[in-house]
PDB file of N, CA and C in Angstrom:
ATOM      1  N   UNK A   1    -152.925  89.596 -64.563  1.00  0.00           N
ATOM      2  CA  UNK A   1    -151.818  88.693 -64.367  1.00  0.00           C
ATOM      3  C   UNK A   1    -152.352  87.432 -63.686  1.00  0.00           C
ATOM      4  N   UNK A   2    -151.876  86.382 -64.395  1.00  0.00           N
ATOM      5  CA  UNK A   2    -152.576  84.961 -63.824  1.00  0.00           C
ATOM      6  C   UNK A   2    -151.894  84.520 -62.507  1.00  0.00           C
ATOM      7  N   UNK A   3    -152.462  83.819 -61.228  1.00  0.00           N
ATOM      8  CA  UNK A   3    -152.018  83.506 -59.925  1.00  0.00           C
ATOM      9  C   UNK A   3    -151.158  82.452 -60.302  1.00  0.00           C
ATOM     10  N   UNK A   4    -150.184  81.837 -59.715  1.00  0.00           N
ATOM     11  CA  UNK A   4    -149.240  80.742 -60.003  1.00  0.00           C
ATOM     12  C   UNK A   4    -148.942  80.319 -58.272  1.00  0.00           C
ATOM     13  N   UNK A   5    -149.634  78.747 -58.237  1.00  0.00           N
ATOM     14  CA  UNK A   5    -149.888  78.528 -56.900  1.00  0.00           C
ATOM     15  C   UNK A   5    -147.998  77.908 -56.816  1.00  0.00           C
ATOM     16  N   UNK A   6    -147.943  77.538 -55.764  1.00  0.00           N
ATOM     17  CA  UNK A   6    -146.631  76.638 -55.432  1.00  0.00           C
ATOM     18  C   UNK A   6    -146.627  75.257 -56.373  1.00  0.00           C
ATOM     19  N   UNK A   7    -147.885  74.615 -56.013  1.00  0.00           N
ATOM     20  CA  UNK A   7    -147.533  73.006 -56.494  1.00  0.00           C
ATOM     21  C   UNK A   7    -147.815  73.352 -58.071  1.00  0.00           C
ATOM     22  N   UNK A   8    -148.014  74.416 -58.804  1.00  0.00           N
ATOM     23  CA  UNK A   8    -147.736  74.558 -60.256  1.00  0.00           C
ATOM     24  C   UNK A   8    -146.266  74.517 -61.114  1.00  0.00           C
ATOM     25  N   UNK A   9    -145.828  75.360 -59.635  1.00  0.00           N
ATOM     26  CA  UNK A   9    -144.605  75.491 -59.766  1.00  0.00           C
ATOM     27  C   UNK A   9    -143.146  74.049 -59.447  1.00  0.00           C
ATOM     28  N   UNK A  10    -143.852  73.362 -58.733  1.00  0.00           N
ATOM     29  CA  UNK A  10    -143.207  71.865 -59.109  1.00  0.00           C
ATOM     30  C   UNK A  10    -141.940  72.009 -58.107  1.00  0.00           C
ATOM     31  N   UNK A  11    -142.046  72.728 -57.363  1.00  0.00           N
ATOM     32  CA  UNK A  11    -140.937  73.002 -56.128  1.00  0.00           C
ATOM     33  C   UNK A  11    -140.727  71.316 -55.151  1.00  0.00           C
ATOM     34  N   UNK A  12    -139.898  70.781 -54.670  1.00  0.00           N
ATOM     35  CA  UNK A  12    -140.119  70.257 -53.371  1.00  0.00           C
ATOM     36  C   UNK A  12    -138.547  70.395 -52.670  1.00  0.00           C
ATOM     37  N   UNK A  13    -139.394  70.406 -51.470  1.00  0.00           N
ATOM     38  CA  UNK A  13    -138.158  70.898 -50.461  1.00  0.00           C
ATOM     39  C   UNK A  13    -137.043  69.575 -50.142  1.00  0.00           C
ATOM     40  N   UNK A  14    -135.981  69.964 -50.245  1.00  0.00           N
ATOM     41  CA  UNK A  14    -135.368  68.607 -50.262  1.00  0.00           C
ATOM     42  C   UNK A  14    -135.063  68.421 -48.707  1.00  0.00           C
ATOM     43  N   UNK A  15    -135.571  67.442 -47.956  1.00  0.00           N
ATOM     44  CA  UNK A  15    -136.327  67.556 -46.360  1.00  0.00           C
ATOM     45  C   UNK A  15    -134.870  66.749 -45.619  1.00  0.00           C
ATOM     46  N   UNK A  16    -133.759  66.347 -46.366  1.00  0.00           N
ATOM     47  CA  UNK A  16    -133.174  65.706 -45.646  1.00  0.00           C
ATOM     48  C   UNK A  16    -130.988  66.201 -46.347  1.00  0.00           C
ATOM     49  N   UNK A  17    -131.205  67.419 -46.476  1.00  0.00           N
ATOM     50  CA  UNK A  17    -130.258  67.532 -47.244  1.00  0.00           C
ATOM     51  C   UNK A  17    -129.399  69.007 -46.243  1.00  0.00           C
ATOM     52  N   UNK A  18    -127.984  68.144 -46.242  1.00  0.00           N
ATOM     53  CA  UNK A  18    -127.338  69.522 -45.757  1.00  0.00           C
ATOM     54  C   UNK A  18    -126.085  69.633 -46.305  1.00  0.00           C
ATOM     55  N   UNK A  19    -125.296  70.763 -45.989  1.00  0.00           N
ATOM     56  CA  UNK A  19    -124.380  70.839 -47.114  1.00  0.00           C
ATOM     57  C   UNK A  19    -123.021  71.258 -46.221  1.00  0.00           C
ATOM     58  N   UNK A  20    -121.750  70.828 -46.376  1.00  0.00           N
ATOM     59  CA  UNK A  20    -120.742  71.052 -45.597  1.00  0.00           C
ATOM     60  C   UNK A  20    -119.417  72.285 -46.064  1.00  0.00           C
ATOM     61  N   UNK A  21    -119.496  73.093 -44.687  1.00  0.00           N
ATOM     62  CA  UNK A  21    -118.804  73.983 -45.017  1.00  0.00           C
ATOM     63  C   UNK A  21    -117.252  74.140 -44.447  1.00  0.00           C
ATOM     64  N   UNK A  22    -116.584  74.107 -45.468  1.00  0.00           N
ATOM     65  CA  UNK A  22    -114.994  73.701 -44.992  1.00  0.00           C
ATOM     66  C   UNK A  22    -114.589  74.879 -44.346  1.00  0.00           C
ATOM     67  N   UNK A  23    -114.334  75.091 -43.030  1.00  0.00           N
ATOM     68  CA  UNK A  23    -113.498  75.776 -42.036  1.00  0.00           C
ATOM     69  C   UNK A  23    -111.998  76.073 -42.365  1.00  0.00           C
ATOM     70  N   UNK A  24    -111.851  74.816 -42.530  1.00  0.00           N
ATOM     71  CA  UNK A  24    -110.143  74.276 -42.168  1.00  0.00           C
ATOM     72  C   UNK A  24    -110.060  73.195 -42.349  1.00  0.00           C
ATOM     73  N   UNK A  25    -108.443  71.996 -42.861  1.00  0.00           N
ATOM     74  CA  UNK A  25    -108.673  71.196 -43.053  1.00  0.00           C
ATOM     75  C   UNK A  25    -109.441  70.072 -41.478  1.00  0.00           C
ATOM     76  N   UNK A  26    -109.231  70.833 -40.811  1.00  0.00           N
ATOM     77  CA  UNK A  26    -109.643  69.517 -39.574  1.00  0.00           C
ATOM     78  C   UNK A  26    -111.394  70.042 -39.175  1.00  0.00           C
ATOM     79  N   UNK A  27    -111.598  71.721 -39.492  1.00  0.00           N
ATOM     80  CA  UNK A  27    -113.177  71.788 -39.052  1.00  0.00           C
ATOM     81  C   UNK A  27    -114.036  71.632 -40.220  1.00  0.00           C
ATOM     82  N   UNK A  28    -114.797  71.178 -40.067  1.00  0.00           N
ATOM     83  CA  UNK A  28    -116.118  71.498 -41.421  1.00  0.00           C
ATOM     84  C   UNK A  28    -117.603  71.514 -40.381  1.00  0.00           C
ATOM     85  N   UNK A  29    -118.570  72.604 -41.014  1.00  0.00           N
ATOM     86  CA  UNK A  29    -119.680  73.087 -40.545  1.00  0.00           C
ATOM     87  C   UNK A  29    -120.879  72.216 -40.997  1.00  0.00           C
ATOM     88  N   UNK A  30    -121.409  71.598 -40.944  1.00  0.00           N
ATOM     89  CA  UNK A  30    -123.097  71.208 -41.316  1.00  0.00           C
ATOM     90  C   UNK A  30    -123.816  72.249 -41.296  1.00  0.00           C
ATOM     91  N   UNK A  31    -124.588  72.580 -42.809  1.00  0.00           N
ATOM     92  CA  UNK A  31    -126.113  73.261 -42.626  1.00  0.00           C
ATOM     93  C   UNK A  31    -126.979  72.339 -42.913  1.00  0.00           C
ATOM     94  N   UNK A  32    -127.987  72.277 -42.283  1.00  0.00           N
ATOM     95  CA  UNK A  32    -129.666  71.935 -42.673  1.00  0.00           C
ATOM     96  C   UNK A  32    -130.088  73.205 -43.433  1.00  0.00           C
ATOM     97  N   UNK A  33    -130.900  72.177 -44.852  1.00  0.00           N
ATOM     98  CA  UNK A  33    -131.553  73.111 -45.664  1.00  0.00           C
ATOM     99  C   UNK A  33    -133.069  72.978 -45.548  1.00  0.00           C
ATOM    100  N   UNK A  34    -132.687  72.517 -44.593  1.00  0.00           N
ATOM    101  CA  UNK A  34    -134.840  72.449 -44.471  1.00  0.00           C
ATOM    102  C   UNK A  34    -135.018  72.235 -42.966  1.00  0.00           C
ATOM    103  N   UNK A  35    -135.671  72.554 -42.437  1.00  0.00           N
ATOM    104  CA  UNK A  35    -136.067  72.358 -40.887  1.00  0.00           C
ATOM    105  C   UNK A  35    -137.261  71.666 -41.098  1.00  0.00           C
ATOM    106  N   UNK A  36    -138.294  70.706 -40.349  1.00  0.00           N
ATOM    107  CA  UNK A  36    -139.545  70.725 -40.639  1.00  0.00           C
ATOM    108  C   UNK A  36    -140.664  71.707 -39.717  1.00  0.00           C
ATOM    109  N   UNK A  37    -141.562  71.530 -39.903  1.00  0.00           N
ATOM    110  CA  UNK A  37    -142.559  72.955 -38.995  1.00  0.00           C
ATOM    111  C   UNK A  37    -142.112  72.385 -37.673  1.00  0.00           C
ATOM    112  N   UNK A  38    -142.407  71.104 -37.497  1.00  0.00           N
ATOM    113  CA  UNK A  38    -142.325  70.941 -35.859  1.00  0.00           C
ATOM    114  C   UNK A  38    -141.461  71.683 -35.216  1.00  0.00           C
ATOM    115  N   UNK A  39    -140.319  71.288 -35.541  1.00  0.00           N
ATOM    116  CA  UNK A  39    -138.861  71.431 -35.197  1.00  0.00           C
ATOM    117  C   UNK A  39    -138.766  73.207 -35.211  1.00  0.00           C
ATOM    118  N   UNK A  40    -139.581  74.010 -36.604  1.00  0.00           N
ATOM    119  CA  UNK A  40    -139.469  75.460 -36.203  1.00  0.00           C
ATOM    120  C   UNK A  40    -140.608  76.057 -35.188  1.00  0.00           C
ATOM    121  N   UNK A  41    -141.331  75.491 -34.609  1.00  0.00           N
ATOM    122  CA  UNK A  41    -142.253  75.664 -34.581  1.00  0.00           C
ATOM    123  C   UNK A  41    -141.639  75.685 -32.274  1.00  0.00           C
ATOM    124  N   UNK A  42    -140.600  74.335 -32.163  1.00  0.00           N
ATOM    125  CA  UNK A  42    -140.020  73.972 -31.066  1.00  0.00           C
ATOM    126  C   UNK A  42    -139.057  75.089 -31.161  1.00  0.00           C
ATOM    127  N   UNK A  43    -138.100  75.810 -32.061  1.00  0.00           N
ATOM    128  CA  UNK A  43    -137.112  77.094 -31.948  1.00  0.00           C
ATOM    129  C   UNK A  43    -137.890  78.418 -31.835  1.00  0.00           C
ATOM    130  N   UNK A  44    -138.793  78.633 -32.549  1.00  0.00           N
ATOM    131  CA  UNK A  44    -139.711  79.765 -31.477  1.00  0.00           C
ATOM    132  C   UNK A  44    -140.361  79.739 -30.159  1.00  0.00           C
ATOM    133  N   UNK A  45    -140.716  78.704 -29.918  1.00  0.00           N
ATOM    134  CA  UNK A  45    -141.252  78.459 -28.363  1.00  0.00           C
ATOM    135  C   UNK A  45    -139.534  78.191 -27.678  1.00  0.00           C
ATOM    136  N   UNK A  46    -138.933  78.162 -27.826  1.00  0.00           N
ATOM    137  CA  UNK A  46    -137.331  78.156 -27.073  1.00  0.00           C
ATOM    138  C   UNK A  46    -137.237  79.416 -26.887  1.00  0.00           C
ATOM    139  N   UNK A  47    -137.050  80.724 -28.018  1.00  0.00           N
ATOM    140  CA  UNK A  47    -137.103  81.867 -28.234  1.00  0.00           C
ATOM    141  C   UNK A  47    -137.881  82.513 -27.134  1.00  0.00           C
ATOM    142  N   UNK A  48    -138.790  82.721 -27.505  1.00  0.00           N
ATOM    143  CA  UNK A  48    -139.801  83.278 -26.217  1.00  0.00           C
ATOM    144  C   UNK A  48    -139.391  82.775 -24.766  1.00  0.00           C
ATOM    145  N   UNK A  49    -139.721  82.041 -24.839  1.00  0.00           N
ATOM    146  CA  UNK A  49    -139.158  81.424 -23.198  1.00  0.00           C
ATOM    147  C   UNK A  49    -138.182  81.716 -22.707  1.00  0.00           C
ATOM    148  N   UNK A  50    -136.976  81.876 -23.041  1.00  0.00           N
ATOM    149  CA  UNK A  50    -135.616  82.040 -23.101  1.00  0.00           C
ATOM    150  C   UNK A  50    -135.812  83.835 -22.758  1.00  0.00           C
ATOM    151  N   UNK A  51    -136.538  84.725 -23.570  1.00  0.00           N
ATOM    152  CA  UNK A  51    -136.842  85.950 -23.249  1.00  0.00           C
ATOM    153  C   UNK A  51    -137.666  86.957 -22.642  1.00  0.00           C
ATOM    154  N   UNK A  52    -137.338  86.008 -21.575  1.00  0.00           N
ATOM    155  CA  UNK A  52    -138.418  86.816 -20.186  1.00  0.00           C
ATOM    156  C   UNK A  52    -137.752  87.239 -19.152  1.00  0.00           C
ATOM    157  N   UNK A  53    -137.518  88.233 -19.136  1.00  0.00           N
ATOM    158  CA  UNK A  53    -136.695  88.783 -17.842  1.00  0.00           C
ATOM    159  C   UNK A  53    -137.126  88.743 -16.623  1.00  0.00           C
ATOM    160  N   UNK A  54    -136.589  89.191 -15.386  1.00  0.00           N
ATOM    161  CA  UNK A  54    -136.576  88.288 -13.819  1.00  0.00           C
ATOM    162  C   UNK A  54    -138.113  88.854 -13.447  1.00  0.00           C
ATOM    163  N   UNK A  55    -138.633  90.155 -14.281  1.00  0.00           N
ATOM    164  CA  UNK A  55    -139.648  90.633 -13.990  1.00  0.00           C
ATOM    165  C   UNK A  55    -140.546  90.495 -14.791  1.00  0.00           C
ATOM    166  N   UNK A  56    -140.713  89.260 -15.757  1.00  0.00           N
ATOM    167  CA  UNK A  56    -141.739  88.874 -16.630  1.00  0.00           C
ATOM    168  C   UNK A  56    -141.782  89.907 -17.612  1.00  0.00           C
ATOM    169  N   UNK A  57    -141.227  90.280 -18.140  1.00  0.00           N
ATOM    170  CA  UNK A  57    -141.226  91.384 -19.334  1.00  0.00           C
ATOM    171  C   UNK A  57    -139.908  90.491 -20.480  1.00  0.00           C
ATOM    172  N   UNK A  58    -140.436  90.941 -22.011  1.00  0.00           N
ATOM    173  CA  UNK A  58    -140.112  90.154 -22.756  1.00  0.00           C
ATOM    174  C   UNK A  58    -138.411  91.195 -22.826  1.00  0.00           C
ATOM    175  N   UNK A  59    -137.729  90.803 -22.680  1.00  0.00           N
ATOM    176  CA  UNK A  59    -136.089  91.676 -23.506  1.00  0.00           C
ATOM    177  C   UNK A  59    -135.939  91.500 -24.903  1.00  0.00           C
ATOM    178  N   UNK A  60    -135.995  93.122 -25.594  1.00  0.00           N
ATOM    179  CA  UNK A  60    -135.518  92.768 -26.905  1.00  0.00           C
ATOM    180  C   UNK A  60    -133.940  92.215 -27.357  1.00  0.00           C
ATOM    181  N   UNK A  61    -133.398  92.957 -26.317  1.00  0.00           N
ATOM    182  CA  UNK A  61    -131.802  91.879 -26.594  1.00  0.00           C
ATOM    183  C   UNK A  61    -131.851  90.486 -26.239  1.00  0.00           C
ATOM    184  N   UNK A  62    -132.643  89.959 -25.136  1.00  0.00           N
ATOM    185  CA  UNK A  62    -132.476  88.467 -25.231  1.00  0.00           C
ATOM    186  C   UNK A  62    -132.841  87.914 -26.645  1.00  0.00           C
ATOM    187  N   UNK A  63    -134.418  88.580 -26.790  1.00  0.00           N
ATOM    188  CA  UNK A  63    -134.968  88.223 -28.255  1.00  0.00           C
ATOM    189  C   UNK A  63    -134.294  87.765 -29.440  1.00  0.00           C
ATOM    190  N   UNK A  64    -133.694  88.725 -29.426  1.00  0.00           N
ATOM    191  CA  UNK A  64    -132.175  89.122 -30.563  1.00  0.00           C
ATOM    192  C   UNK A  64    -131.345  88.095 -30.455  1.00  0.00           C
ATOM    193  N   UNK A  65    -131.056  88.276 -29.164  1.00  0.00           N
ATOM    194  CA  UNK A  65    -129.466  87.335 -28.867  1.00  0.00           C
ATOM    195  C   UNK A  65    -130.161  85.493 -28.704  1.00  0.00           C
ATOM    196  N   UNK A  66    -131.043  85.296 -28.248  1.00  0.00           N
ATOM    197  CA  UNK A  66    -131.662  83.517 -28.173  1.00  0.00           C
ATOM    198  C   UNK A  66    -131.824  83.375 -30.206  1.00  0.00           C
ATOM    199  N   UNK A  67    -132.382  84.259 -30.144  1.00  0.00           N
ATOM    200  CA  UNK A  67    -132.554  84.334 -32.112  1.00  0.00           C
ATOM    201  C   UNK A  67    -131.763  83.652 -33.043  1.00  0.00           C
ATOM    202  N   UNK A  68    -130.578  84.448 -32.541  1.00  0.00           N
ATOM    203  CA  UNK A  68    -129.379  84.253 -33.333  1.00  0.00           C
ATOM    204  C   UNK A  68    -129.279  82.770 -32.868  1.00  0.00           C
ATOM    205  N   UNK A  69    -128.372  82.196 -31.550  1.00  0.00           N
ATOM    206  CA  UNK A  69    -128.287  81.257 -30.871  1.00  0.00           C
ATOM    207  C   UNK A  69    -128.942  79.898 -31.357  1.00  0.00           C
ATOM    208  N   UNK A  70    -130.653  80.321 -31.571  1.00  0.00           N
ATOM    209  CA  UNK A  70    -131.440  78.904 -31.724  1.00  0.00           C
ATOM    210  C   UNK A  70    -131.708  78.678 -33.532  1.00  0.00           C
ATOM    211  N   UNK A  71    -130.961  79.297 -34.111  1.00  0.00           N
ATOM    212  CA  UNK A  71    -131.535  79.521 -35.229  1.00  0.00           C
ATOM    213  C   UNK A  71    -129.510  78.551 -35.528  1.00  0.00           C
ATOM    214  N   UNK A  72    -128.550  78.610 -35.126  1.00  0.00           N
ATOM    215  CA  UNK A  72    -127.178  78.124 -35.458  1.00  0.00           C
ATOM    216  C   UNK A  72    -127.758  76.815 -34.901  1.00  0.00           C
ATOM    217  N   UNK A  73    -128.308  76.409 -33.663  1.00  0.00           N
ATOM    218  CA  UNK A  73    -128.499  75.296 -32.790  1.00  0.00           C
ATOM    219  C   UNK A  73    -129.016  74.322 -33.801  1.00  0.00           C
ATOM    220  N   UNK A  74    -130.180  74.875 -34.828  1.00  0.00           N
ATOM    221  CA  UNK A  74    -131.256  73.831 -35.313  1.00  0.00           C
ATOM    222  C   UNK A  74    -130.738  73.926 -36.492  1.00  0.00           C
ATOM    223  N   UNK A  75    -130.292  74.883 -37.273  1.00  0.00           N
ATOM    224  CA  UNK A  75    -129.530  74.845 -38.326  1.00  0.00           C
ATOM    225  C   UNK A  75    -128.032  73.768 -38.705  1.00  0.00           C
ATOM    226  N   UNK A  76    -127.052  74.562 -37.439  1.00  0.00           N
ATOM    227  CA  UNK A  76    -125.849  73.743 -37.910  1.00  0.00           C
ATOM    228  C   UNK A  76    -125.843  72.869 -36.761  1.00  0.00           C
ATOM    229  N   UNK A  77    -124.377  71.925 -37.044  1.00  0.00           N
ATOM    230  CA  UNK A  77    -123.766  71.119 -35.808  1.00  0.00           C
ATOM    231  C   UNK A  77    -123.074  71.936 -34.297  1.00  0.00           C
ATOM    232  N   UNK A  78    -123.069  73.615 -34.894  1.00  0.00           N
ATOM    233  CA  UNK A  78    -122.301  74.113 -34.016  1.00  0.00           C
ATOM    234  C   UNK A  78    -122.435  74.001 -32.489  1.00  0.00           C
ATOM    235  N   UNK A  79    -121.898  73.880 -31.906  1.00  0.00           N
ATOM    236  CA  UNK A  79    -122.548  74.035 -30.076  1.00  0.00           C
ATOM    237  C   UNK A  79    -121.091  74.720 -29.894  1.00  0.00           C
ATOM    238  N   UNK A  80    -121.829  75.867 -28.774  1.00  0.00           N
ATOM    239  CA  UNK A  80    -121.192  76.305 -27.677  1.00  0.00           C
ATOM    240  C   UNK A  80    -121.320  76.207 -26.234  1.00  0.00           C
ATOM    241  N   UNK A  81    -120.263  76.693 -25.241  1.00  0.00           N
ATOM    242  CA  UNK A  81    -120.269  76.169 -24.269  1.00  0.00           C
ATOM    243  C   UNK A  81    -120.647  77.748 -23.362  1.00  0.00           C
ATOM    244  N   UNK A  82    -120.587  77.703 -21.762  1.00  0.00           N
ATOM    245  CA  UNK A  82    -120.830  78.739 -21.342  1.00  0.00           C
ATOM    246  C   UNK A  82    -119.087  79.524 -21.387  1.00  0.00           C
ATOM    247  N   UNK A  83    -118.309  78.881 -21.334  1.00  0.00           N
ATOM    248  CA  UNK A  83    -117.228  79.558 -21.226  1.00  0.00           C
ATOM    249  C   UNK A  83    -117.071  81.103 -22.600  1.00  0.00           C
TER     250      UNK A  83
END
C-alpha cells in the first residue's frame, strides 16, 4: 500500500475561520476551527500549572476539570465567572 503524505493530499487548515452557534435569538456561541501551535501549546502549559495541588502532586480531577475549562476558553467566546 502506497504512503500518502498530507501536502499530497492538498488539505489547508482554514487558520482564521469560526462558525456561530445559535443559542437563542439574543445568545450565539463562537467556535474557532483552528487554534495555532502557539496558542495550543500556551493551553497545555495553563493545564499543568493549574494542576498542582497544595502538596505539589499533579490532581487528576483538576487535570480533567482545567481540560475541559481551557479547551471552551481558547476555543469559544464563552467566559465564566467564579460565581
Amino acid at each position: 500500500m502506497a504512503q500518502i503524505t498530507y501536502t499530497k493530499l492538498g488539505l489547508k487548515p482554514e487558520l482564521h475561520t469560526t462558525k456561530t452557534v445559535e443559542v437563542s435569538p439574543q445568545v450565539s456561541i463562537e467556535v474557532k476551527q483552528f487554534l495555532p501551535l502557539e496558542t495550543k501549546l500556551d493551553v497545555l502549559s495553563n493545564i499543568i500549572n493549574k494542576s498542582v495541588d497544595d502538596r505539589g502532586f499533579y490532581n487528576t480531577a483538576r487535570i480533567d476539570f482545567n481540560l475541559r475549562m481551557e479547551l471552551i476558553y481558547a476555543y469559544t467566546n464563552i467566559k465564566f465567572t467564579e460565581k
